[in-house]
C-alpha atoms as a PDB file:
ATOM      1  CA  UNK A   1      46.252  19.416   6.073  1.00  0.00           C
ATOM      2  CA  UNK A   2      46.211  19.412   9.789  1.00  0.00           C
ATOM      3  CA  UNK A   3      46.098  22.672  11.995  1.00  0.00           C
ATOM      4  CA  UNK A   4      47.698  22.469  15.554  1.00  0.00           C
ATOM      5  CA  UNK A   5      46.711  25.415  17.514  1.00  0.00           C
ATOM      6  CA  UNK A   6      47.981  25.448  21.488  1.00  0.00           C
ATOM      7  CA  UNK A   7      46.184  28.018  23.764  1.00  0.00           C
ATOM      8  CA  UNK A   8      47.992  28.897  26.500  1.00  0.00           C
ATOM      9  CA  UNK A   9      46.832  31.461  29.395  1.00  0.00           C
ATOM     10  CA  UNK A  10      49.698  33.664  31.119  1.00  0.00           C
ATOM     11  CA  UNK A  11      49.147  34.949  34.745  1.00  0.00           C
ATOM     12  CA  UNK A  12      51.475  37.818  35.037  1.00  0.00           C
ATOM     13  CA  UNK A  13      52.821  37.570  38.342  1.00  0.00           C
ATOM     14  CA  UNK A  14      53.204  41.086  39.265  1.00  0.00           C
ATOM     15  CA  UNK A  15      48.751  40.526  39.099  1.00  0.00           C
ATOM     16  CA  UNK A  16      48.754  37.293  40.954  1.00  0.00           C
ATOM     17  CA  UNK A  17      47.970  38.304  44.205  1.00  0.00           C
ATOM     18  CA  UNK A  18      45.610  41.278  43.394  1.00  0.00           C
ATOM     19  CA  UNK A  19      41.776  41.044  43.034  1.00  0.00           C
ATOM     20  CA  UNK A  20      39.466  40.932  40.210  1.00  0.00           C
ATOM     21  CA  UNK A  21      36.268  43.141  40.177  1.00  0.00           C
ATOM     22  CA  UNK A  22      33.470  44.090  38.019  1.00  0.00           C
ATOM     23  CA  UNK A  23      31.879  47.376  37.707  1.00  0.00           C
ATOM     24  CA  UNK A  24      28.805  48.995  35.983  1.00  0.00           C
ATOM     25  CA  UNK A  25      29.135  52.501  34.099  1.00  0.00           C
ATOM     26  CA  UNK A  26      27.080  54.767  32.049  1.00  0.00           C
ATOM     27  CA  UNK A  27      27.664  54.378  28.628  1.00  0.00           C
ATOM     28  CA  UNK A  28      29.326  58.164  28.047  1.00  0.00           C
ATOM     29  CA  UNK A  29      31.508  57.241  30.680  1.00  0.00           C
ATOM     30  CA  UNK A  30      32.682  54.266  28.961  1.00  0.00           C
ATOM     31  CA  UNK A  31      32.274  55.697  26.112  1.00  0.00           C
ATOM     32  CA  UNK A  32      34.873  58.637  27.610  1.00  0.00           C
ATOM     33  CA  UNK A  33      36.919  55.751  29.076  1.00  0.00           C
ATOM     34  CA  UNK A  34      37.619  54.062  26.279  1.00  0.00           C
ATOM     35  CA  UNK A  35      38.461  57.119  23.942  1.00  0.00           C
ATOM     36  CA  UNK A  36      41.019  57.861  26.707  1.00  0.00           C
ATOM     37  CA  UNK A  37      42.327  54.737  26.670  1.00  0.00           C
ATOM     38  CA  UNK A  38      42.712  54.956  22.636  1.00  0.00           C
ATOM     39  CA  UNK A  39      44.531  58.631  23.055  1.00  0.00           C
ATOM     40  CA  UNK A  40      46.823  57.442  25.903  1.00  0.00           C
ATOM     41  CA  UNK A  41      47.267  53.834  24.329  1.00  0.00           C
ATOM     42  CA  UNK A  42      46.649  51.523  27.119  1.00  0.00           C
ATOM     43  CA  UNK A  43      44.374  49.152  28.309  1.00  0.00           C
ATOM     44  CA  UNK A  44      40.925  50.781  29.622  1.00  0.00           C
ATOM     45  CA  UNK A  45      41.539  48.890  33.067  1.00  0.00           C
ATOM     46  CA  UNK A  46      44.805  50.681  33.902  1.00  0.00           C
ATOM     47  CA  UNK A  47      43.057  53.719  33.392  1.00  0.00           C
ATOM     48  CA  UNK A  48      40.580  52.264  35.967  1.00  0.00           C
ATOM     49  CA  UNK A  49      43.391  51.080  38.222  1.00  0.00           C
ATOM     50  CA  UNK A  50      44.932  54.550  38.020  1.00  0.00           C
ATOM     51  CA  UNK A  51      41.800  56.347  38.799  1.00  0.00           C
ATOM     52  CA  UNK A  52      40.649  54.976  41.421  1.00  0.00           C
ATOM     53  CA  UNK A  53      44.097  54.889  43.581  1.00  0.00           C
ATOM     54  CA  UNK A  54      44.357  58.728  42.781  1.00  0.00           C
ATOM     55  CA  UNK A  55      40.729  58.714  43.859  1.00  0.00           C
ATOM     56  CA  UNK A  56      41.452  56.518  47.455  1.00  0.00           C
ATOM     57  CA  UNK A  57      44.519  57.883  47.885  1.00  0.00           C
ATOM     58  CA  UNK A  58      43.114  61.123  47.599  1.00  0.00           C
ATOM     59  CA  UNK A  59      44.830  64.952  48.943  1.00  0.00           C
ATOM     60  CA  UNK A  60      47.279  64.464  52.070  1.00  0.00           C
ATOM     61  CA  UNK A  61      45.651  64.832  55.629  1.00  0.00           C
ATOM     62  CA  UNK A  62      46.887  67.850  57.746  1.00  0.00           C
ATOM     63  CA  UNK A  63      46.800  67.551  61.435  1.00  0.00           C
ATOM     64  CA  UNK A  64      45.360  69.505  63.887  1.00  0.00           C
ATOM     65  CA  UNK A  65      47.908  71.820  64.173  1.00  0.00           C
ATOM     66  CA  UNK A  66      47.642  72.819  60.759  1.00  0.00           C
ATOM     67  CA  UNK A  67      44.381  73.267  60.277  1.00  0.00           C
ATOM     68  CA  UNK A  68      43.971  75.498  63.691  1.00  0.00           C
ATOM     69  CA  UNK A  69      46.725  77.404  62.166  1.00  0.00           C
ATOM     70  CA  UNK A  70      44.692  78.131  59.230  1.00  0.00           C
ATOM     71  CA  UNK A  71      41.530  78.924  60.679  1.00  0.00           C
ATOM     72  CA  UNK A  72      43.293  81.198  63.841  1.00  0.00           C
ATOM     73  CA  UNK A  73      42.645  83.984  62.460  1.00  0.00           C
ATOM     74  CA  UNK A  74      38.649  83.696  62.227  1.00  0.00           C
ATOM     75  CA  UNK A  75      37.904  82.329  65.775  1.00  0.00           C
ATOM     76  CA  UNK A  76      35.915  85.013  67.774  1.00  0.00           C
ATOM     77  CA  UNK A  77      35.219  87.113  64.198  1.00  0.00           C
ATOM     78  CA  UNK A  78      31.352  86.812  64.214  1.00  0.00           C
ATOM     79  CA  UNK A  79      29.673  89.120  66.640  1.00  0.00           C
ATOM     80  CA  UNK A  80      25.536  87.757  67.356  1.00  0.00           C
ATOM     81  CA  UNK A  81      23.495  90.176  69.247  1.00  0.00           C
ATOM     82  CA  UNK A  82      21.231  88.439  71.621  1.00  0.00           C
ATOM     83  CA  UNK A  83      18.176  89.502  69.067  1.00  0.00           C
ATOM     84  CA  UNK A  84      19.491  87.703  66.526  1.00  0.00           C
ATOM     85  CA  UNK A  85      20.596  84.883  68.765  1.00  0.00           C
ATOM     86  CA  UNK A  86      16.587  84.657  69.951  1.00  0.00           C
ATOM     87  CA  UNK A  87      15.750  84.163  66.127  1.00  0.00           C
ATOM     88  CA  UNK A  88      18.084  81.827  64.889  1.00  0.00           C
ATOM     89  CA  UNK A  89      18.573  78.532  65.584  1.00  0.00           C
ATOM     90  CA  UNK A  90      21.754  77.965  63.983  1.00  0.00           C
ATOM     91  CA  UNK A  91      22.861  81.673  66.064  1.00  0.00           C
ATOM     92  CA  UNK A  92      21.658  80.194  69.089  1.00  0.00           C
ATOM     93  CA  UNK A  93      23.675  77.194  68.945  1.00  0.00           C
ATOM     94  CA  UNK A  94      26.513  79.192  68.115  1.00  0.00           C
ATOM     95  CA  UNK A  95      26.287  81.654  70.699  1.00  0.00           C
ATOM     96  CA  UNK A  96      25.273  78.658  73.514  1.00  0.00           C
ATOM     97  CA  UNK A  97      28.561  76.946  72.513  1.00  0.00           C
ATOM     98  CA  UNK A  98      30.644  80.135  71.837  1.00  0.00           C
ATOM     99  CA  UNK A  99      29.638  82.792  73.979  1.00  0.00           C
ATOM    100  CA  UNK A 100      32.374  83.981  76.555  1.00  0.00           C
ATOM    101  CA  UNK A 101      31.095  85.765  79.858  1.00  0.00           C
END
């Protein structure tokens, strides 16, 4: 009896043009990974792949405007007596770069 096997290897081309990497981890976080992988029923990488663009992508940037909006309301709220200025460094910096004649 003669057994023909044929091997084949599929590049999916939606993965062509993207990178390969390898990575180190603890074992409990593999460990975690690939329980996670198990619940959700994927392959550990996309977990990887999904991590790590939430991760790089990260929280929206706000501009300027937005953050001096937020923090308005605070500017000129500390008051430093010149004693305390005299024994703090971080006060004196403060009051050198804040102080209004």
């Amino acid at each position: 009896m003669l057994l023909t096997v044929h091997c084949s290897c599929n590049t999916m081309q939606c993965m062509k043009n993207d990178d390969q990497i390898t990575l180190r981890v603890a074992r409990d976080v593999a460990a975690a990974l690939e329980q996670r992988a198990r619940e959700r029923r994927v392959p550990k990488s996309q977990l990887v792949r999904e991590a790590l663009e939430a991760y790089l992508v990260g929280p929206p940037r706000e501009d300027a405007a937005e953050t001096w909006s937020r923090v308005a309301p605070l500017v000129g709220s500390v008051a430093l007596d010149p004693g305390s200025a005299e024994r703090d460094a971080l006060a004196r910096r403060l009051r050198a770069h804040n102080w209004r004649s």
